[in-house]
PDB file of N, CA and C in Angstrom:
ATOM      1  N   UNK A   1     -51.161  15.487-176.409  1.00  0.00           N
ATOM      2  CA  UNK A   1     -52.252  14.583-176.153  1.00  0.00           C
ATOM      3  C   UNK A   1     -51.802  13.131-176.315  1.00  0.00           C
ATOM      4  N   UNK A   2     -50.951  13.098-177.201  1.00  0.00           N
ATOM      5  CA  UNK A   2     -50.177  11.495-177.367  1.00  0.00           C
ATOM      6  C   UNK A   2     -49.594  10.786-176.404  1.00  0.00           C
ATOM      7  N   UNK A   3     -48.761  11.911-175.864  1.00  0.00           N
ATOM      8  CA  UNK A   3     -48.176  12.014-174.706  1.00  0.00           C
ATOM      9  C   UNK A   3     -48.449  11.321-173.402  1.00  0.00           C
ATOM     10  N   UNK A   4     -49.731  11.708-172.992  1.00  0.00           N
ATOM     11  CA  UNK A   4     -50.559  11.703-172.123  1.00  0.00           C
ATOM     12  C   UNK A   4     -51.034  10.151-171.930  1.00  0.00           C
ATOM     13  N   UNK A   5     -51.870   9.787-173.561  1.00  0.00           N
ATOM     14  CA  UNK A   5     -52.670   8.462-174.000  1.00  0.00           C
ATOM     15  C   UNK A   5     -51.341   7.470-173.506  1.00  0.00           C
ATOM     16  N   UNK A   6     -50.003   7.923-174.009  1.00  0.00           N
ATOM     17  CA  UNK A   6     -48.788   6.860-174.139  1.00  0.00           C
ATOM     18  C   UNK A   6     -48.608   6.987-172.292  1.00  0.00           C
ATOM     19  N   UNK A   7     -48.533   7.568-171.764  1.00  0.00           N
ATOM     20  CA  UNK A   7     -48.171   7.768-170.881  1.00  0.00           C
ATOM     21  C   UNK A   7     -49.351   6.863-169.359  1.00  0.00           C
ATOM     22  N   UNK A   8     -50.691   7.355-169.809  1.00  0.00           N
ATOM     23  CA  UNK A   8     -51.710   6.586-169.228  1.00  0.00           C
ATOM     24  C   UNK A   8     -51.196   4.824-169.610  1.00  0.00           C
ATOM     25  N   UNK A   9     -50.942   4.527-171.001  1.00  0.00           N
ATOM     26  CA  UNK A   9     -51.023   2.956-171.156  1.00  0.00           C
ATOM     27  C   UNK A   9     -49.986   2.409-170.108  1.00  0.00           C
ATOM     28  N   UNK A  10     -48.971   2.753-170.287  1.00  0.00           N
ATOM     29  CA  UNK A  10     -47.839   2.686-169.743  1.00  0.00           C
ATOM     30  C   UNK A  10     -48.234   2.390-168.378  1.00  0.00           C
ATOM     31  N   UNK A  11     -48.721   3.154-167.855  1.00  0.00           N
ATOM     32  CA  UNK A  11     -49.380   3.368-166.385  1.00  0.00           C
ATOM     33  C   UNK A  11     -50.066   2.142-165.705  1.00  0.00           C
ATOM     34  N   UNK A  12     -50.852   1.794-166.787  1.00  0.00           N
ATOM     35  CA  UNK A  12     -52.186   0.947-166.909  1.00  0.00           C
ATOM     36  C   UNK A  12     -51.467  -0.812-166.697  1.00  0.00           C
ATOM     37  N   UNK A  13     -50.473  -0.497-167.801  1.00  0.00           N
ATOM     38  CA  UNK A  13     -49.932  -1.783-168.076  1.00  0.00           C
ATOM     39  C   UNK A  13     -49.196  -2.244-167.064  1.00  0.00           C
ATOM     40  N   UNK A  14     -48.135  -1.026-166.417  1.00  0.00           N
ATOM     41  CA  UNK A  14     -47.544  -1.762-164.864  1.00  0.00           C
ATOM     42  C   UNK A  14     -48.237  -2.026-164.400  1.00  0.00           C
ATOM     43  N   UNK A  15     -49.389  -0.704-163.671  1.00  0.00           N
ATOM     44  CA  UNK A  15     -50.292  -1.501-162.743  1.00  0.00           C
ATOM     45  C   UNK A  15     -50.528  -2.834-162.824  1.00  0.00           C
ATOM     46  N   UNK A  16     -50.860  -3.651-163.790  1.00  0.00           N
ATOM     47  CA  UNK A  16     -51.758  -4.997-164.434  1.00  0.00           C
ATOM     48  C   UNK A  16     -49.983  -6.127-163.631  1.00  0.00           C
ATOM     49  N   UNK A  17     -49.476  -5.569-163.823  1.00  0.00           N
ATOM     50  CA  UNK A  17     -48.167  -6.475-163.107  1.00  0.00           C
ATOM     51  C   UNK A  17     -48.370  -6.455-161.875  1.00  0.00           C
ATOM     52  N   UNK A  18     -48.552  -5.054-161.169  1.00  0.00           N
ATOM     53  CA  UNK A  18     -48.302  -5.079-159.740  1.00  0.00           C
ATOM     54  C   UNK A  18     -49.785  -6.148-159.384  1.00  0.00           C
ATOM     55  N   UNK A  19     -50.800  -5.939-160.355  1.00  0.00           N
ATOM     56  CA  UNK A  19     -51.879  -7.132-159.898  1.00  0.00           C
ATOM     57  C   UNK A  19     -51.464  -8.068-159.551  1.00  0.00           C
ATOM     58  N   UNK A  20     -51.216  -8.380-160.967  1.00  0.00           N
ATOM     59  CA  UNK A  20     -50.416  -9.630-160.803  1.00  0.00           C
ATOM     60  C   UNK A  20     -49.779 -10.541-159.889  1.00  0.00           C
ATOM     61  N   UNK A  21     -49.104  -9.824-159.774  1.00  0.00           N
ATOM     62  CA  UNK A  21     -47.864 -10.100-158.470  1.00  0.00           C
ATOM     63  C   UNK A  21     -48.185 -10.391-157.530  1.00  0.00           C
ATOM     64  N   UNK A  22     -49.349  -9.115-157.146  1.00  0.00           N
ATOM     65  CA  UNK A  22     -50.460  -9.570-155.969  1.00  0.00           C
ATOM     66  C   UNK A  22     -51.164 -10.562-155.720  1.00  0.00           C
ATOM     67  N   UNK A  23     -51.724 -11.211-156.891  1.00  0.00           N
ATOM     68  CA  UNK A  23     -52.893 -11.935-157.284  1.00  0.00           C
ATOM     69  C   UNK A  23     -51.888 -13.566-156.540  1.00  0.00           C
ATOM     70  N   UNK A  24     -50.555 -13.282-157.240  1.00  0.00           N
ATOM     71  CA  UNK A  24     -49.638 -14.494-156.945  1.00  0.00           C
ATOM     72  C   UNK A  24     -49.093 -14.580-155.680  1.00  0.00           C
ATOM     73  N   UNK A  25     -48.772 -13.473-155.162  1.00  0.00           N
ATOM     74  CA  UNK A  25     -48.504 -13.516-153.376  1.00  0.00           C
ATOM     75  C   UNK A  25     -49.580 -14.272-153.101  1.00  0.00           C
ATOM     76  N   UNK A  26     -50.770 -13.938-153.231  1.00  0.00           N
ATOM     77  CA  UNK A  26     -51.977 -14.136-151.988  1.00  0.00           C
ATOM     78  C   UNK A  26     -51.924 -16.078-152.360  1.00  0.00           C
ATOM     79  N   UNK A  27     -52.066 -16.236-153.487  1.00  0.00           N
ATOM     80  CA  UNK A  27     -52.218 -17.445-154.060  1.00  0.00           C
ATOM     81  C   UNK A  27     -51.425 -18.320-153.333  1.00  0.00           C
ATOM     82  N   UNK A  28     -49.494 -17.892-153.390  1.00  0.00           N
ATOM     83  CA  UNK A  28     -48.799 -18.588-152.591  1.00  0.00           C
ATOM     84  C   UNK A  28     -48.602 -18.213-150.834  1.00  0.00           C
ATOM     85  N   UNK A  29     -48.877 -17.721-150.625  1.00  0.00           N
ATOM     86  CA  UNK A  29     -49.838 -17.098-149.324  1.00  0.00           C
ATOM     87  C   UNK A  29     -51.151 -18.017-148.606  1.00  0.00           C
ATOM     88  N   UNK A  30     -52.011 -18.494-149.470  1.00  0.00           N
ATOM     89  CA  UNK A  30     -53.096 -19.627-149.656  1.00  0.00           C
ATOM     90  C   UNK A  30     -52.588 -20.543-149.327  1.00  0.00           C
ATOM     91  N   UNK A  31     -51.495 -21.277-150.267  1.00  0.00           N
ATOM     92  CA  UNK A  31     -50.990 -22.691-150.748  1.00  0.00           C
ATOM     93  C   UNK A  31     -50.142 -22.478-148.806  1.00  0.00           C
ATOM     94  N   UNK A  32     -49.300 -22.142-148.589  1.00  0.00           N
ATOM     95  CA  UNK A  32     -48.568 -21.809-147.298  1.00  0.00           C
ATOM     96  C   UNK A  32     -49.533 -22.079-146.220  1.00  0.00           C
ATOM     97  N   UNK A  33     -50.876 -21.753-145.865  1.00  0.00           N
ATOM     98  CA  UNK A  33     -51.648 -21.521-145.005  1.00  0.00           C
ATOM     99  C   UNK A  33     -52.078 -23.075-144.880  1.00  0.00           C
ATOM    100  N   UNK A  34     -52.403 -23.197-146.284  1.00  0.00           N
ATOM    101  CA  UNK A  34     -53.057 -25.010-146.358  1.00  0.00           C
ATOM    102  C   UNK A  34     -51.895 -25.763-145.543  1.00  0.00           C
ATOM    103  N   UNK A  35     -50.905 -25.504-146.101  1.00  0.00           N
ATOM    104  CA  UNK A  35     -49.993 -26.662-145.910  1.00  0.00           C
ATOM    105  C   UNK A  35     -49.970 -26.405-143.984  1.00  0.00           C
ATOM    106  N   UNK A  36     -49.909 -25.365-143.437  1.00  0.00           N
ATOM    107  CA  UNK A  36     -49.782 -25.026-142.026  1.00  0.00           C
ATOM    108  C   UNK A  36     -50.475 -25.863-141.278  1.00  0.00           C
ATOM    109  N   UNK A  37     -51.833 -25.805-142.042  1.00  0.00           N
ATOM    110  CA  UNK A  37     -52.877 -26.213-141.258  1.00  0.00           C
ATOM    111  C   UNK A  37     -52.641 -28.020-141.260  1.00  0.00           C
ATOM    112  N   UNK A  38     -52.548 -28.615-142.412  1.00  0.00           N
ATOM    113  CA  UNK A  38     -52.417 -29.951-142.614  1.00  0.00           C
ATOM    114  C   UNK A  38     -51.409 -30.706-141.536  1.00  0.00           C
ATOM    115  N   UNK A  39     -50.483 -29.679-141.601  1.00  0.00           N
ATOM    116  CA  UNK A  39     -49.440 -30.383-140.620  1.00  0.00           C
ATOM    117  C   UNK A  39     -49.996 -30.124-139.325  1.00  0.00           C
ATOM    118  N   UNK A  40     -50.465 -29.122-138.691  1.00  0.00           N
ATOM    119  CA  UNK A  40     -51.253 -29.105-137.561  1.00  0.00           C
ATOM    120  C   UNK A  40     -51.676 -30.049-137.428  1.00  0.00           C
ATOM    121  N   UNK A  41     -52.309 -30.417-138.860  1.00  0.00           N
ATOM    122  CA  UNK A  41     -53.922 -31.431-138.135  1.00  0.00           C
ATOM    123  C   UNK A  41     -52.955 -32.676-137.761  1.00  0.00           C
ATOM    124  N   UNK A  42     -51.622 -33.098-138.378  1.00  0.00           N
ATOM    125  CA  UNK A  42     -51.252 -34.440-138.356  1.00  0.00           C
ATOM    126  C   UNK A  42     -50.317 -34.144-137.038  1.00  0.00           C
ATOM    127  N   UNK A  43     -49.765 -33.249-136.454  1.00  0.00           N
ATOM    128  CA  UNK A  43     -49.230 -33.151-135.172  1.00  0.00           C
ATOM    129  C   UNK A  43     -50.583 -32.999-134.444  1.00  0.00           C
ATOM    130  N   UNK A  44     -51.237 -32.464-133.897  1.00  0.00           N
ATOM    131  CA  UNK A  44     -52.761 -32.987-133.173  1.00  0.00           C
ATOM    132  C   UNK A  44     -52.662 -34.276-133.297  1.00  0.00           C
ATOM    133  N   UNK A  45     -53.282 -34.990-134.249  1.00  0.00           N
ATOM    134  CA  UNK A  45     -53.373 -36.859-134.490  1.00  0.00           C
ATOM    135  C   UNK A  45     -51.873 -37.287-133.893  1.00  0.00           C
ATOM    136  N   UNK A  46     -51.248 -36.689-134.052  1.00  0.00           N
ATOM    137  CA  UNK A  46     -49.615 -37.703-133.575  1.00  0.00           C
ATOM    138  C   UNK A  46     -49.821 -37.445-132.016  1.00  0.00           C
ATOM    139  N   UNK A  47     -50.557 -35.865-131.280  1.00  0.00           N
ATOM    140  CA  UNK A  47     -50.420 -35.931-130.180  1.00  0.00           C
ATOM    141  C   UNK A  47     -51.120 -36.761-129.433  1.00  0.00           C
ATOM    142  N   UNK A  48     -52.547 -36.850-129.854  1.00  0.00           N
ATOM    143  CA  UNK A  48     -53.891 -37.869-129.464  1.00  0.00           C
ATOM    144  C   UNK A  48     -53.291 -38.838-129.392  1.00  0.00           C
ATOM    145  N   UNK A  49     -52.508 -39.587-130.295  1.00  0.00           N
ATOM    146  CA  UNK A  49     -52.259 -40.754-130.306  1.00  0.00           C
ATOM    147  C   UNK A  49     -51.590 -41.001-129.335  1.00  0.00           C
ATOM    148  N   UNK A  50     -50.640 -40.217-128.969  1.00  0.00           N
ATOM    149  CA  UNK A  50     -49.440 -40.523-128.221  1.00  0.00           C
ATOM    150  C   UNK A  50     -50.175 -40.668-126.481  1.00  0.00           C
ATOM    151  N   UNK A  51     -51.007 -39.297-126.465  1.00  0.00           N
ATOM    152  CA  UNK A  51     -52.137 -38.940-125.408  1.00  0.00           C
ATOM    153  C   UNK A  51     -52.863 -40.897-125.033  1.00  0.00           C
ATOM    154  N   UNK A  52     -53.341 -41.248-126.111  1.00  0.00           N
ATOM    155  CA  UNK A  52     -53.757 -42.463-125.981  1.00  0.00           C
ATOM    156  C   UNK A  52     -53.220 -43.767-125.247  1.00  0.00           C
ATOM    157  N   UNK A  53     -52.184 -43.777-126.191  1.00  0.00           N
ATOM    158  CA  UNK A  53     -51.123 -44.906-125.667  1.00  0.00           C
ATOM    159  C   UNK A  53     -50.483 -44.636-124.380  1.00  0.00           C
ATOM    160  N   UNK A  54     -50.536 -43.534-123.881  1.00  0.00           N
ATOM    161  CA  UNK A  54     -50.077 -43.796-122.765  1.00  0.00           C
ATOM    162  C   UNK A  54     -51.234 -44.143-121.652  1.00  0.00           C
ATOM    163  N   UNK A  55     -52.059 -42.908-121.704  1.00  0.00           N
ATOM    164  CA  UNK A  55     -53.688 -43.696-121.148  1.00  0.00           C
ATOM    165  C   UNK A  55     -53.797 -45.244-121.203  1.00  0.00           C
ATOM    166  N   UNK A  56     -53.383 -45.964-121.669  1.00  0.00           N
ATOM    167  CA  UNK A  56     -53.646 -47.179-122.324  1.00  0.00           C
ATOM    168  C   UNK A  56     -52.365 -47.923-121.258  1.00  0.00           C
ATOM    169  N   UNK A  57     -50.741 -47.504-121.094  1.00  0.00           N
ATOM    170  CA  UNK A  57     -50.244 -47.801-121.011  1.00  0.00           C
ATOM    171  C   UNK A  57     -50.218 -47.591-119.278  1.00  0.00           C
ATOM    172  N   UNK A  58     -50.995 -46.666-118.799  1.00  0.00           N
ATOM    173  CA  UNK A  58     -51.230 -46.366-117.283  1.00  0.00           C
ATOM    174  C   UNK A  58     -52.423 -47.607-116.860  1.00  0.00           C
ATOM    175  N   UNK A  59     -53.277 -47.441-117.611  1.00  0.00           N
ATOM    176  CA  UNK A  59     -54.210 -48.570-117.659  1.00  0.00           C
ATOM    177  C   UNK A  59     -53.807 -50.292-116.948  1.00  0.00           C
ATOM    178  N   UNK A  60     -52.981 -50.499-118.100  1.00  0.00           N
ATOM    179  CA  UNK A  60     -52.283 -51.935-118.326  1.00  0.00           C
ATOM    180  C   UNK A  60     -51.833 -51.907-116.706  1.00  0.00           C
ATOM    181  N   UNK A  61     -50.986 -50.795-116.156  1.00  0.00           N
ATOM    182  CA  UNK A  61     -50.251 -50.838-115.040  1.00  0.00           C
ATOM    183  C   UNK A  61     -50.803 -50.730-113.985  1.00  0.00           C
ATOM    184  N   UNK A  62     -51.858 -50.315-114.440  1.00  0.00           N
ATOM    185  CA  UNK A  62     -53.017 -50.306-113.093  1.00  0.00           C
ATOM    186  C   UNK A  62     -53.528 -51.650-112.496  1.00  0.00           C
ATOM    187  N   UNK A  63     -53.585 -52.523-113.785  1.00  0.00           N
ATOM    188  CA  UNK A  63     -54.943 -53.130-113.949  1.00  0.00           C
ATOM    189  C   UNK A  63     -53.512 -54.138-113.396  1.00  0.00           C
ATOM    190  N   UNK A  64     -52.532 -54.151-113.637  1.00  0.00           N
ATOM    191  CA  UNK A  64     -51.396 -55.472-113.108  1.00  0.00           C
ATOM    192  C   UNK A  64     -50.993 -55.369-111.987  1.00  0.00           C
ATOM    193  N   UNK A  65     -50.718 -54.098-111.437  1.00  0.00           N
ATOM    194  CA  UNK A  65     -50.882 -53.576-109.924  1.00  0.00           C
ATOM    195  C   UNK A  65     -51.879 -54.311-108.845  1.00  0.00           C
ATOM    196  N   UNK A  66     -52.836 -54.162-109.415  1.00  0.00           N
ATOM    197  CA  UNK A  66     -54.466 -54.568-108.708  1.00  0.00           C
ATOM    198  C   UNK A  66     -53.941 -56.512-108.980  1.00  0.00           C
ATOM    199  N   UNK A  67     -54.096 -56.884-110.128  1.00  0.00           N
ATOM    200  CA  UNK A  67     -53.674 -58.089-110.070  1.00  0.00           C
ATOM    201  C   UNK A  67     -52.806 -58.679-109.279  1.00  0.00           C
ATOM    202  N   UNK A  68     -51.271 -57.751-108.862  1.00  0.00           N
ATOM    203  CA  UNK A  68     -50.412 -58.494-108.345  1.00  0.00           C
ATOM    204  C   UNK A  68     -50.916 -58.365-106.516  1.00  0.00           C
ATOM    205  N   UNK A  69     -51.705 -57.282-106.153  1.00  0.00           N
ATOM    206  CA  UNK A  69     -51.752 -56.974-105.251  1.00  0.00           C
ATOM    207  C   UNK A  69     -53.197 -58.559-104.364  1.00  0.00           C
ATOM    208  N   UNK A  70     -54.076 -58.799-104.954  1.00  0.00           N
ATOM    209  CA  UNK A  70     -55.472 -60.022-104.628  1.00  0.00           C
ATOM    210  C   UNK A  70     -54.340 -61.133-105.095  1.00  0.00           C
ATOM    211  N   UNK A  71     -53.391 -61.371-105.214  1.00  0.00           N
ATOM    212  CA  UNK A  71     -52.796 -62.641-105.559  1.00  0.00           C
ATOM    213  C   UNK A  71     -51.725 -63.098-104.207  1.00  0.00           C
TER     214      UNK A  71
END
């Protein structure tokens, strides 16, 4: 019967590691996901931007085109 009790703790107590372990994958698993996303968001904003300036920069060339052209 000692046997058994010693044998259950034993049991009990790895398990509580393999939690563990788990509990800490998912956690750094979490932390990984955040960081994925953050950089997403700042490549998006770097692309917009870039998206922008050139809009901006077709613009300018338009608008000097038309100018050079009524002159």
């Amino acid at each position: 019967m000692i046997r058994i009790s010693l044998i259950a703790v034993a049991a009990l107590g790895l398990s509580g590691c393999g939690l563990a372990e788990t509990a800490s994958t998912g956690a750094t698993a979490a932390a990984a996901g955040a960081e994925e996303a953050r950089q997403a968001q700042q490549t998006e904003k770097k692309v917009q931007d870039q998206v922008q300036a050139a809009a901006q920069q077709a613009a300018d060339r338009r608008h000097a085109a038309e100018t050079n052209d009524t002159n």
